[in-house]
PDB file of N, CA and C in Angstrom:
ATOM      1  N   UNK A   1      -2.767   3.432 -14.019  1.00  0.00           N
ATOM      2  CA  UNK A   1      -1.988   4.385 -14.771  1.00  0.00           C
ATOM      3  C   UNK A   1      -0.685   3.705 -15.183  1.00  0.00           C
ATOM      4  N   UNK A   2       0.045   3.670 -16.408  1.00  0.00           N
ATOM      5  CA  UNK A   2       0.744   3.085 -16.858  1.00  0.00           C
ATOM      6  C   UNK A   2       1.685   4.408 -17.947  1.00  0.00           C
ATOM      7  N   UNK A   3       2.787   4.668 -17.564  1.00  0.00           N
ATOM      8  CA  UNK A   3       3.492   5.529 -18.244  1.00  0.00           C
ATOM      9  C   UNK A   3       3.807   5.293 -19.863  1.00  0.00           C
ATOM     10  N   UNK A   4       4.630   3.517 -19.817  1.00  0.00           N
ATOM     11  CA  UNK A   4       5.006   3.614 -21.074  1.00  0.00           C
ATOM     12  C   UNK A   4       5.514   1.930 -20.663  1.00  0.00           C
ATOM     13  N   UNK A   5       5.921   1.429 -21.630  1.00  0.00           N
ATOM     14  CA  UNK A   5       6.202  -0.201 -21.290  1.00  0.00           C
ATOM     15  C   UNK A   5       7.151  -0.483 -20.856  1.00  0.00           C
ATOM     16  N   UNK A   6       7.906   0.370 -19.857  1.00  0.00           N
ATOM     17  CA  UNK A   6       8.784  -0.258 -19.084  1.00  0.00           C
ATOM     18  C   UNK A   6       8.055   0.100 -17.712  1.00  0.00           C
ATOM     19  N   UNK A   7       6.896   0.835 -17.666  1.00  0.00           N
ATOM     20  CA  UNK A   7       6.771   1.189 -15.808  1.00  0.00           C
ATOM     21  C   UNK A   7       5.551   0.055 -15.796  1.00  0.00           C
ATOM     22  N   UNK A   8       5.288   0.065 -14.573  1.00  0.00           N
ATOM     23  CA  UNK A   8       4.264  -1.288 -13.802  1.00  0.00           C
ATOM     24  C   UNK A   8       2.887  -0.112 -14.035  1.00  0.00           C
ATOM     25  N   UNK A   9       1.490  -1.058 -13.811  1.00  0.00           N
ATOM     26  CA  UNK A   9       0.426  -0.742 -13.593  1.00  0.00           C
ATOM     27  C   UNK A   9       0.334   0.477 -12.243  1.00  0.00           C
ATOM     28  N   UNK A  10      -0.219   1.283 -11.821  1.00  0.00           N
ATOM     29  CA  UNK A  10      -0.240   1.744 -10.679  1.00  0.00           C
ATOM     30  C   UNK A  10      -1.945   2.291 -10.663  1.00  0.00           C
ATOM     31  N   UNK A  11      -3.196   1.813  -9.745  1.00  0.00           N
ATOM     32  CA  UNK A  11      -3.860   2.030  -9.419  1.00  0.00           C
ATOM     33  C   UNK A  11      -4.184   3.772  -8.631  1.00  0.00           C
ATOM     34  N   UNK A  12      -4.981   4.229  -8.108  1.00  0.00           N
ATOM     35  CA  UNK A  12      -5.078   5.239  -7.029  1.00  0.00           C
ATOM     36  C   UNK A  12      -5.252   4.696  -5.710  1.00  0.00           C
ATOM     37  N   UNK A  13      -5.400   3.570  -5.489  1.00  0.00           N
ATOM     38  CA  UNK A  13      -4.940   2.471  -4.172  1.00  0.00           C
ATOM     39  C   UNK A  13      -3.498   2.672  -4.115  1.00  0.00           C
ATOM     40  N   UNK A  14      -3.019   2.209  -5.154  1.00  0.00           N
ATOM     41  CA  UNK A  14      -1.506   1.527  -5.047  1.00  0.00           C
ATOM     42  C   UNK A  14      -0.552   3.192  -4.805  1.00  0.00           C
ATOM     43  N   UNK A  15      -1.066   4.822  -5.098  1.00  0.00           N
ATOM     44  CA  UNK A  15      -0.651   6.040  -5.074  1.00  0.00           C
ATOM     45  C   UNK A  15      -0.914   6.210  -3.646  1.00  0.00           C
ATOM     46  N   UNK A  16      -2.227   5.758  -3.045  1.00  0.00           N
ATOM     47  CA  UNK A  16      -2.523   6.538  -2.011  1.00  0.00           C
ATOM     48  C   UNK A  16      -1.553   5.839  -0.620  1.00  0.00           C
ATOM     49  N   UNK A  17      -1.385   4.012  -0.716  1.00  0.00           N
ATOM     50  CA  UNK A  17      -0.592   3.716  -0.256  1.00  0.00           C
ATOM     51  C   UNK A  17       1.410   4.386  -0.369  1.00  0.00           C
ATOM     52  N   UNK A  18       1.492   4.744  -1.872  1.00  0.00           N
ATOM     53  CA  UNK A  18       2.978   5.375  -1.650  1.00  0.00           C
ATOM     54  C   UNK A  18       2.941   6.475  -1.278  1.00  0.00           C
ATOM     55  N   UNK A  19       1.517   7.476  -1.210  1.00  0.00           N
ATOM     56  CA  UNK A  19       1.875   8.934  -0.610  1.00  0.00           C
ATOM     57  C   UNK A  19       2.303   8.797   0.765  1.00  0.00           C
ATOM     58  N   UNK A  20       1.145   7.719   1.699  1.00  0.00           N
ATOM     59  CA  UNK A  20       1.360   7.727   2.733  1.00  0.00           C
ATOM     60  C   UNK A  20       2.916   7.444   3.139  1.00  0.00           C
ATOM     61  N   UNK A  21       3.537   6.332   2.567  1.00  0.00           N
ATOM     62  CA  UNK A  21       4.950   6.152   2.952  1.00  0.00           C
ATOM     63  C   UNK A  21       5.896   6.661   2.184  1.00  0.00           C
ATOM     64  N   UNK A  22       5.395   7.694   1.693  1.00  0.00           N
ATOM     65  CA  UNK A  22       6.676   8.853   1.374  1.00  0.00           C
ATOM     66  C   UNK A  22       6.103   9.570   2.676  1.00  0.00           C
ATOM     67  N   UNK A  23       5.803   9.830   3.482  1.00  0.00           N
ATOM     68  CA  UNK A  23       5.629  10.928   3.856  1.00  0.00           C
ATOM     69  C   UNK A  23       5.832  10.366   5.775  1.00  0.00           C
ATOM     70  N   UNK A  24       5.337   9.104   5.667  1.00  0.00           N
ATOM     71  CA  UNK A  24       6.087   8.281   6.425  1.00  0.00           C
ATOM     72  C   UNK A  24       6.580   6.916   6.539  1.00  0.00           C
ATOM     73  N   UNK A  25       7.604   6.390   6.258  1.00  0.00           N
ATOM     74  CA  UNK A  25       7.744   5.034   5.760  1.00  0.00           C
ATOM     75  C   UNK A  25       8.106   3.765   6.787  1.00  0.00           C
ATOM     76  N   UNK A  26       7.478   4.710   7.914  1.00  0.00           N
ATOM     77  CA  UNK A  26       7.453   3.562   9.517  1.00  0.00           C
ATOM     78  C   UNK A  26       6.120   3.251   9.741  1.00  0.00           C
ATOM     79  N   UNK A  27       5.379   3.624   8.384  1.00  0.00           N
ATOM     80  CA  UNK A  27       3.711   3.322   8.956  1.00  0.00           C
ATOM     81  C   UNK A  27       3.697   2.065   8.639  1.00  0.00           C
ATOM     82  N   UNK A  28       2.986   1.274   9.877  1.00  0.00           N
ATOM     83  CA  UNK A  28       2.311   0.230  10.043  1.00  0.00           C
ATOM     84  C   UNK A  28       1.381  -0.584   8.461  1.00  0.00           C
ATOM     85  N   UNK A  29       1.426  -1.813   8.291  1.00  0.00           N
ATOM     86  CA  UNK A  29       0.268  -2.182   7.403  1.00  0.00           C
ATOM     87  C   UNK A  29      -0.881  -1.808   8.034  1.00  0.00           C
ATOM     88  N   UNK A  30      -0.957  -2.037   9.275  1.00  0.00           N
ATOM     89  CA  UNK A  30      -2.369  -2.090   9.804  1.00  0.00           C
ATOM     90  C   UNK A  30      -2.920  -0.448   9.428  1.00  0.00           C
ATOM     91  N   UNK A  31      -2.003   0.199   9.681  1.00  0.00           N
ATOM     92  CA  UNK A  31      -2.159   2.208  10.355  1.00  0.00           C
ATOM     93  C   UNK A  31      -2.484   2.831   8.592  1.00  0.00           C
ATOM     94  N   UNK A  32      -1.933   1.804   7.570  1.00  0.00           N
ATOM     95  CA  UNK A  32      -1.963   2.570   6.008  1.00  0.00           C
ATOM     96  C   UNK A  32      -3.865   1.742   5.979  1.00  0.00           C
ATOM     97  N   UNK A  33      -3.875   0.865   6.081  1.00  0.00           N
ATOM     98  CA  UNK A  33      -5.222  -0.091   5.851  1.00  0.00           C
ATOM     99  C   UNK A  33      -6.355   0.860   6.697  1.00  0.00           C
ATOM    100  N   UNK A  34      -6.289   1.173   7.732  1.00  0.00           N
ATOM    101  CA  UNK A  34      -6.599   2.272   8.059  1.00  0.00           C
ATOM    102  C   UNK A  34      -7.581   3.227   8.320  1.00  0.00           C
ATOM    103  N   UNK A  35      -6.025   3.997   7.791  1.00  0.00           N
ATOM    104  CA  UNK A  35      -6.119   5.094   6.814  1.00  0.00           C
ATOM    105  C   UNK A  35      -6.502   4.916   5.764  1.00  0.00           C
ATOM    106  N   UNK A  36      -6.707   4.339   5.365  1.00  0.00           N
ATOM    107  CA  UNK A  36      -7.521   3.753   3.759  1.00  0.00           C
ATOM    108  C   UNK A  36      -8.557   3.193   3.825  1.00  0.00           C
ATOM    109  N   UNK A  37      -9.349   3.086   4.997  1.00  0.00           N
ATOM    110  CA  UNK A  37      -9.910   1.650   5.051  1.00  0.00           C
ATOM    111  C   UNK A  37     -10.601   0.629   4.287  1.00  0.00           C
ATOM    112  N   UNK A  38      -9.154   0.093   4.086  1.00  0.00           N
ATOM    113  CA  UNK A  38      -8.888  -1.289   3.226  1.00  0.00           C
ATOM    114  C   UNK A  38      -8.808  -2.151   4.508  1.00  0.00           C
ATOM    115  N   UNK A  39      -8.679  -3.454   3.986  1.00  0.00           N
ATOM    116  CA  UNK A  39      -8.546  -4.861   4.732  1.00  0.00           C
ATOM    117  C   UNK A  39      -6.417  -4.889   4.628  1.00  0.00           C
ATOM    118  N   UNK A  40      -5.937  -4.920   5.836  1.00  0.00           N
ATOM    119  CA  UNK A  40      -4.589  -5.355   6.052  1.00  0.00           C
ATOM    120  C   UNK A  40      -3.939  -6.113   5.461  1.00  0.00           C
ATOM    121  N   UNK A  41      -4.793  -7.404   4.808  1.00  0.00           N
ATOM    122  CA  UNK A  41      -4.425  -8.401   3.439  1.00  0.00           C
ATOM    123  C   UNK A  41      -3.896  -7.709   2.408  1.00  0.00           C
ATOM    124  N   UNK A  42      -4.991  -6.694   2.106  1.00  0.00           N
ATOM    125  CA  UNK A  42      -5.039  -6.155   0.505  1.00  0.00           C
ATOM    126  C   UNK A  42      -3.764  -5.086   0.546  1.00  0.00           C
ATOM    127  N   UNK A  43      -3.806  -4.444   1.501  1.00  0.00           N
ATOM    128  CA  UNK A  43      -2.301  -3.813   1.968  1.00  0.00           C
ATOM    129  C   UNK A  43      -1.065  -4.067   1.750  1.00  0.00           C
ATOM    130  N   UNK A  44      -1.045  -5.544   2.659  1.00  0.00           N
ATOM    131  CA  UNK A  44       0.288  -6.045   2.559  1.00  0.00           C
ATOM    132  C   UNK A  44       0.277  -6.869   1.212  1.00  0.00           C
ATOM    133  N   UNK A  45      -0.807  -7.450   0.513  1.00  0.00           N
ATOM    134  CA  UNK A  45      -0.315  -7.592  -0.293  1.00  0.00           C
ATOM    135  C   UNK A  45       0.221  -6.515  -1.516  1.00  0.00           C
ATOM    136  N   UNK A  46      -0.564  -5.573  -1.907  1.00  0.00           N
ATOM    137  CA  UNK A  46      -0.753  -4.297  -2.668  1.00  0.00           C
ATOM    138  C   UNK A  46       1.382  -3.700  -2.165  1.00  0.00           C
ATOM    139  N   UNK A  47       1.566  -3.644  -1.298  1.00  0.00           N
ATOM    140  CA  UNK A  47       3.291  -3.178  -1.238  1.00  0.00           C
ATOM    141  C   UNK A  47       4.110  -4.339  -1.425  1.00  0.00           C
ATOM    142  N   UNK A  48       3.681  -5.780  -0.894  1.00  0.00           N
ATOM    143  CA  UNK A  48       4.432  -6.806  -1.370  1.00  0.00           C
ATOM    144  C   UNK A  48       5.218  -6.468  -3.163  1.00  0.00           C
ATOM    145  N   UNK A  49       3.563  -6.315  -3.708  1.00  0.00           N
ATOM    146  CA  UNK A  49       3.700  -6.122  -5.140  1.00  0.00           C
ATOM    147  C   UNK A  49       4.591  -5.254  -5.794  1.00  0.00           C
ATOM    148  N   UNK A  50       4.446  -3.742  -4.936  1.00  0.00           N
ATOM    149  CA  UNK A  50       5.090  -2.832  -5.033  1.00  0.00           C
ATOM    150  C   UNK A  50       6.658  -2.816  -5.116  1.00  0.00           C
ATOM    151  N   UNK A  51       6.814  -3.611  -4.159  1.00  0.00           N
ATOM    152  CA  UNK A  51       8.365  -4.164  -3.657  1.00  0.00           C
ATOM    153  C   UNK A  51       9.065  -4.894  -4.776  1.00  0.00           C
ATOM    154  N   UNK A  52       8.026  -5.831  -5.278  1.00  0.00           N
ATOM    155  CA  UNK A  52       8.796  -7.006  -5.876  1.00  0.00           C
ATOM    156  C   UNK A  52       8.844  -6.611  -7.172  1.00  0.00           C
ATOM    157  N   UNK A  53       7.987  -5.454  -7.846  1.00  0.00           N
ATOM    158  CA  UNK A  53       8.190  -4.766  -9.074  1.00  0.00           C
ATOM    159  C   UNK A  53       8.977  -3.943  -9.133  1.00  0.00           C
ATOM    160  N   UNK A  54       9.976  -3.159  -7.827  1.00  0.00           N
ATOM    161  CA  UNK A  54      11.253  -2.389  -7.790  1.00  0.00           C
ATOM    162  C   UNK A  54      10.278  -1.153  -7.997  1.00  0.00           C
ATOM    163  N   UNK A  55       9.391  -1.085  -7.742  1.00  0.00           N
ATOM    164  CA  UNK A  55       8.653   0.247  -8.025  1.00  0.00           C
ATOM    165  C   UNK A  55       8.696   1.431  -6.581  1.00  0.00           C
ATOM    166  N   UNK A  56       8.840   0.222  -5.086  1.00  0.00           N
ATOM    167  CA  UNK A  56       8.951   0.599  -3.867  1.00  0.00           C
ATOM    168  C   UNK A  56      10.437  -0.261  -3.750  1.00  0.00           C
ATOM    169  N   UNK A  57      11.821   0.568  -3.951  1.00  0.00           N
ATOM    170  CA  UNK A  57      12.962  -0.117  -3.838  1.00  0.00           C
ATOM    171  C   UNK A  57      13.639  -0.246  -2.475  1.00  0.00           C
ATOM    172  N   UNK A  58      13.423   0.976  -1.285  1.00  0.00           N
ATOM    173  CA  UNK A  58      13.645   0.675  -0.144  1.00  0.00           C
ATOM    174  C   UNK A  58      13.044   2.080   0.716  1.00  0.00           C
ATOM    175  N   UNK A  59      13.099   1.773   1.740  1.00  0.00           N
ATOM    176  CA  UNK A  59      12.586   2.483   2.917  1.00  0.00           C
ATOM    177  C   UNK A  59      14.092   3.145   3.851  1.00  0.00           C
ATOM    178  N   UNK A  60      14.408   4.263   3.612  1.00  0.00           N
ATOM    179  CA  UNK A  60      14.618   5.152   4.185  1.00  0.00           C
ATOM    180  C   UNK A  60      14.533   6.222   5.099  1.00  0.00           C
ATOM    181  N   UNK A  61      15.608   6.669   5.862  1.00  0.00           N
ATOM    182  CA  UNK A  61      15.227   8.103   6.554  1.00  0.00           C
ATOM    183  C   UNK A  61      16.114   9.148   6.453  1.00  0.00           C
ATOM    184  N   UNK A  62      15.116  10.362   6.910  1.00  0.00           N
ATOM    185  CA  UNK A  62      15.971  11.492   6.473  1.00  0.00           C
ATOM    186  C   UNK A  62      16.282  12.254   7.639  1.00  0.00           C
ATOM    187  N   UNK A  63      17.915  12.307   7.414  1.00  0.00           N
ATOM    188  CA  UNK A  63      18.441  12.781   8.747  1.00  0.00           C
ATOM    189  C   UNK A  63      18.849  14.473   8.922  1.00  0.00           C
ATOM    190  N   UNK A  64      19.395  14.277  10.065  1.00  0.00           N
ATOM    191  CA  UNK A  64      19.278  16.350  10.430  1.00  0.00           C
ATOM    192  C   UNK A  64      20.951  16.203  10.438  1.00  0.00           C
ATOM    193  N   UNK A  65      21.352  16.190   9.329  1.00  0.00           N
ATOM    194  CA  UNK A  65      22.786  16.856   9.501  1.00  0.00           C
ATOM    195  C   UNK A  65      23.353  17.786  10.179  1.00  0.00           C
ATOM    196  N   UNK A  66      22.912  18.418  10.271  1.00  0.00           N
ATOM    197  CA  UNK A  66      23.170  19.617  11.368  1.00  0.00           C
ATOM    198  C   UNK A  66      23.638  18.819  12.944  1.00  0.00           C
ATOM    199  N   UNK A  67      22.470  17.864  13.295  1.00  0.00           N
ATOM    200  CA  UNK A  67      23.178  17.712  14.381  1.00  0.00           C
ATOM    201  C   UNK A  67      23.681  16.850  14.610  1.00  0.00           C
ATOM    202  N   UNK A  68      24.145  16.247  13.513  1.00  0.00           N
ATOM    203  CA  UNK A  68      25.356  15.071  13.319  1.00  0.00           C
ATOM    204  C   UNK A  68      26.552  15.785  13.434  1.00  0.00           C
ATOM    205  N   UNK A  69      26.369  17.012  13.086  1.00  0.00           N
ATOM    206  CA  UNK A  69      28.182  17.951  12.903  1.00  0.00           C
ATOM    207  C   UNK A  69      28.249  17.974  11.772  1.00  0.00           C
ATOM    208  N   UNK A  70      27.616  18.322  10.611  1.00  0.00           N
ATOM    209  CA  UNK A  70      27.799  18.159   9.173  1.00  0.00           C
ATOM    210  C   UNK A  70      27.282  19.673   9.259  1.00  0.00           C
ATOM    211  N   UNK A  71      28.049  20.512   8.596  1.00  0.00           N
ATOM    212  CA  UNK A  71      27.101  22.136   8.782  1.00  0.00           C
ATOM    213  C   UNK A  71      27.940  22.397   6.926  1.00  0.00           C
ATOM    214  N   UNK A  72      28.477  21.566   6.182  1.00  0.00           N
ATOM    215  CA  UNK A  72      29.116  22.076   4.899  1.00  0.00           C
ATOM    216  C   UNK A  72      27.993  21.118   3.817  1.00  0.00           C
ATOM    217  N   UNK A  73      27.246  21.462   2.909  1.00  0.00           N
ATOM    218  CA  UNK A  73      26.429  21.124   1.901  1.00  0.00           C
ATOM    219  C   UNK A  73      27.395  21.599   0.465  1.00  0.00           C
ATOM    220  N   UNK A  74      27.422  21.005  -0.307  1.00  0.00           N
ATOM    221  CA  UNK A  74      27.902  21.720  -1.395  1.00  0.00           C
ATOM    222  C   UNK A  74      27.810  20.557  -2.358  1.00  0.00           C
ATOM    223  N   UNK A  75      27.957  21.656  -3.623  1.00  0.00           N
ATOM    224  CA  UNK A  75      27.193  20.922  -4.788  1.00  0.00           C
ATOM    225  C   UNK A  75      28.455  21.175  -5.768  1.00  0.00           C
ATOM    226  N   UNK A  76      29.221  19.875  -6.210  1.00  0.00           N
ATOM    227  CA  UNK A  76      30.379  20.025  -7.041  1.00  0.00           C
ATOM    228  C   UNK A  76      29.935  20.055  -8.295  1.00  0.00           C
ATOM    229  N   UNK A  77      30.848  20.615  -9.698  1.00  0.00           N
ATOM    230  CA  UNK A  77      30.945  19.908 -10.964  1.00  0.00           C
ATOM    231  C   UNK A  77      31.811  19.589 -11.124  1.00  0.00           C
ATOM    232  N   UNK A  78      32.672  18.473 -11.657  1.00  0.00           N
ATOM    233  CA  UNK A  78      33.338  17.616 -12.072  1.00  0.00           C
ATOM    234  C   UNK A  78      33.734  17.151 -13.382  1.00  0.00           C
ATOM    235  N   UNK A  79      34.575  18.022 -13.948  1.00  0.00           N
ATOM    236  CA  UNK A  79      35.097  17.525 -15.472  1.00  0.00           C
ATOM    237  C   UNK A  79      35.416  16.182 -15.554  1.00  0.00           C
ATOM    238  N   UNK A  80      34.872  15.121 -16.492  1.00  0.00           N
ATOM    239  CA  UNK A  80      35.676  13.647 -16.374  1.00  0.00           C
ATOM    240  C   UNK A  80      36.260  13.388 -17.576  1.00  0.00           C
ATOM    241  N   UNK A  81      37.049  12.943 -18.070  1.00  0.00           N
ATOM    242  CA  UNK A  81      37.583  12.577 -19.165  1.00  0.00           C
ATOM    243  C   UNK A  81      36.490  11.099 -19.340  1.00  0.00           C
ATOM    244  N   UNK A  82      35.921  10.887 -20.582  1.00  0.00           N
ATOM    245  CA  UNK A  82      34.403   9.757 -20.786  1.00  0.00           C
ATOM    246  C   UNK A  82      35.028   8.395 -20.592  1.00  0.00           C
ATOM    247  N   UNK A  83      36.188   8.304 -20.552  1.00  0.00           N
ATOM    248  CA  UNK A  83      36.727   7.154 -20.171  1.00  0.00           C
ATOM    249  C   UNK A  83      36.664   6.876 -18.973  1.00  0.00           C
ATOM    250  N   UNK A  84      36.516   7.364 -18.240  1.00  0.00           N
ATOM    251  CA  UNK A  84      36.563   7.514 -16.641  1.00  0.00           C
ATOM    252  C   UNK A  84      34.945   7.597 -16.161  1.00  0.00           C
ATOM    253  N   UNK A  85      34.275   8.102 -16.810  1.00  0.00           N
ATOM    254  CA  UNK A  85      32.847   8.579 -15.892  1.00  0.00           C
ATOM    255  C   UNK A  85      32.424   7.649 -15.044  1.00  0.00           C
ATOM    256  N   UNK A  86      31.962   6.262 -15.684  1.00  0.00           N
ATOM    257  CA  UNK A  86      31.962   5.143 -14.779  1.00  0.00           C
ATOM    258  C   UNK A  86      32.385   4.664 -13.398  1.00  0.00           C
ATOM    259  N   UNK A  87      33.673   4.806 -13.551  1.00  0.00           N
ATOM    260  CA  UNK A  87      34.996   4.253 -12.792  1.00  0.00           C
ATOM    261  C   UNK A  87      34.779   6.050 -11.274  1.00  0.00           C
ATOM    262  N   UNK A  88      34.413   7.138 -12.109  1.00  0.00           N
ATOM    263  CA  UNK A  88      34.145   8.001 -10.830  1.00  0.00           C
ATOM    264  C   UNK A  88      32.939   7.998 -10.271  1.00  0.00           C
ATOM    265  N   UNK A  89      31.846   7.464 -11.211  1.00  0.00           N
ATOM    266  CA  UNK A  89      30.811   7.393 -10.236  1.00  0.00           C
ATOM    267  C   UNK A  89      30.554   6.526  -9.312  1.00  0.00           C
ATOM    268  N   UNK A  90      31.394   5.287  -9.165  1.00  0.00           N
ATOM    269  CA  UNK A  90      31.056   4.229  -8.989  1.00  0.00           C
ATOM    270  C   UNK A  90      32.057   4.478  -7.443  1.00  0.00           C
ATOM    271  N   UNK A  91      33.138   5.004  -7.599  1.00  0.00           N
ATOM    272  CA  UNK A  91      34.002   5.394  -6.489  1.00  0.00           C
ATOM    273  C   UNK A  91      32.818   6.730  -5.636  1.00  0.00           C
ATOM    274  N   UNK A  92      32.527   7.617  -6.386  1.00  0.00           N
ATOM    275  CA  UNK A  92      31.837   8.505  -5.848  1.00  0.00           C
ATOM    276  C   UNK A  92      30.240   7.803  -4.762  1.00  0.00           C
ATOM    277  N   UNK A  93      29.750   6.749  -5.848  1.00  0.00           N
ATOM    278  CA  UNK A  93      28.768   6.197  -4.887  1.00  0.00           C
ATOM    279  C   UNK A  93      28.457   5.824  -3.642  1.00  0.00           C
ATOM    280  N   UNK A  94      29.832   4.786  -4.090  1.00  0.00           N
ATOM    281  CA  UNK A  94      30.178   4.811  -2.400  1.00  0.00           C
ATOM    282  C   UNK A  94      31.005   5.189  -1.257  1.00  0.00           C
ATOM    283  N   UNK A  95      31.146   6.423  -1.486  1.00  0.00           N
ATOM    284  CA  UNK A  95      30.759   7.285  -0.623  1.00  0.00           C
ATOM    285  C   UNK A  95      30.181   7.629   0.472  1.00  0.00           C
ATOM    286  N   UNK A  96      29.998   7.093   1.816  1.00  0.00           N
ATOM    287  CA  UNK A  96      28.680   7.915   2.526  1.00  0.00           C
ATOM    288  C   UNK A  96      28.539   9.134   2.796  1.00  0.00           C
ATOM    289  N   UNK A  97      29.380  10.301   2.163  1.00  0.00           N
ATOM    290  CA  UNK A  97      29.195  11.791   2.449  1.00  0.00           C
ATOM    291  C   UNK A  97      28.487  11.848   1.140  1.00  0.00           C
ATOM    292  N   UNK A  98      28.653  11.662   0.056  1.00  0.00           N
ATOM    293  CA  UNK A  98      28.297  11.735  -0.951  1.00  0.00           C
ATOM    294  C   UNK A  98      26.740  11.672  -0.911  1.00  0.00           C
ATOM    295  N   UNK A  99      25.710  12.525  -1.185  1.00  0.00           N
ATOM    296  CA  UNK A  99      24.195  12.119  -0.942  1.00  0.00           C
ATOM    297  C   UNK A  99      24.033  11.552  -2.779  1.00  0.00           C
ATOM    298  N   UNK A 100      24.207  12.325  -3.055  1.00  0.00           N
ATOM    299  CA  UNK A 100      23.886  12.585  -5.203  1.00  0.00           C
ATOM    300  C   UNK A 100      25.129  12.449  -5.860  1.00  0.00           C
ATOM    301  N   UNK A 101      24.770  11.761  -7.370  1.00  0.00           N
ATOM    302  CA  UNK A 101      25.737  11.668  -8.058  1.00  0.00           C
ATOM    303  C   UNK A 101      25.215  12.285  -9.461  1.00  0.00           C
ATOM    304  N   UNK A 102      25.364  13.354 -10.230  1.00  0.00           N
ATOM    305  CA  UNK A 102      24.554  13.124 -11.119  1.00  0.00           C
ATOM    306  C   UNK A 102      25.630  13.447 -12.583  1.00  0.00           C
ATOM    307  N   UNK A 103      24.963  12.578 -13.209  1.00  0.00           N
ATOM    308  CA  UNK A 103      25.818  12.826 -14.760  1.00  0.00           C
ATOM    309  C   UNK A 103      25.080  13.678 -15.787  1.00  0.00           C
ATOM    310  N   UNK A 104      25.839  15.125 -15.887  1.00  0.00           N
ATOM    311  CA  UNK A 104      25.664  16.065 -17.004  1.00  0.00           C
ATOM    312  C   UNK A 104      26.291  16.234 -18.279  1.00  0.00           C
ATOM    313  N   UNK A 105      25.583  15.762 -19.411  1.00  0.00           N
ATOM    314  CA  UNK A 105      26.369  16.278 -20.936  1.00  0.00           C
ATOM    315  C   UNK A 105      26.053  17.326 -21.604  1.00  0.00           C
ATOM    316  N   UNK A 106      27.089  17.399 -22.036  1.00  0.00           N
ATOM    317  CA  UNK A 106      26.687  18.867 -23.443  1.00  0.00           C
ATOM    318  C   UNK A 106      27.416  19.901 -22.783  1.00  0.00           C
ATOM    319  N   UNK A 107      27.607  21.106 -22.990  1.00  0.00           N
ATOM    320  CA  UNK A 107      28.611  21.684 -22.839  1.00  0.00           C
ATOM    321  C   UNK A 107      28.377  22.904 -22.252  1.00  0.00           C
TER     322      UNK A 107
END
């Protein structure tokens, strides 16, 4: 499956491997191969690929704020003057309270 000429090839191999690690991204090559049963080669190579096409950019986790002491969520808007948008997102990014940054136009 191929969207449009900027996205990579993606098989129903290459989907069934990213469902699994969206859903957990501490699974084993061996535990996705598997679960698939594919050969552990074709695995590691098949996410190698994934990786190196920025298509799989990193492996994450998702944490329980709550019992970090974080109990405030909130979702700002932010007027910027367009000279600036850059220069605030880029401060806003990094951030580590900051989860999202997102840029809205039009009025």
């Amino acid at each position: 499956m191929r969207l449009d000429s900027h996205s990579m090839y993606v098989d129903n191999l290459d989907l069934e491997i990213i469902r699994l690690l969206i859903k957990n991204s501490k699974l084993s090559i061996r535990e996705i191969a598997k679960s698939l049963g594919k050969a552990p080669s074709l695995i590691h190579s098949r996410i190698k690929r994934l990786e190196r096409n920025n298509l799989i950019k990193a492996y994450t986790i998702l944490l329980d704020y709550r019992r970090l002491g974080y109990d405030v969520y909130a979702l700002t808007l932010l007027q910027v003057d367009g000279a600036h948008i850059v220069e605030v997102e880029e401060v806003l990014s990094r951030e580590p309270n900051v989860k999202a940054v997102y840029d809205i136009t039009g009025e």
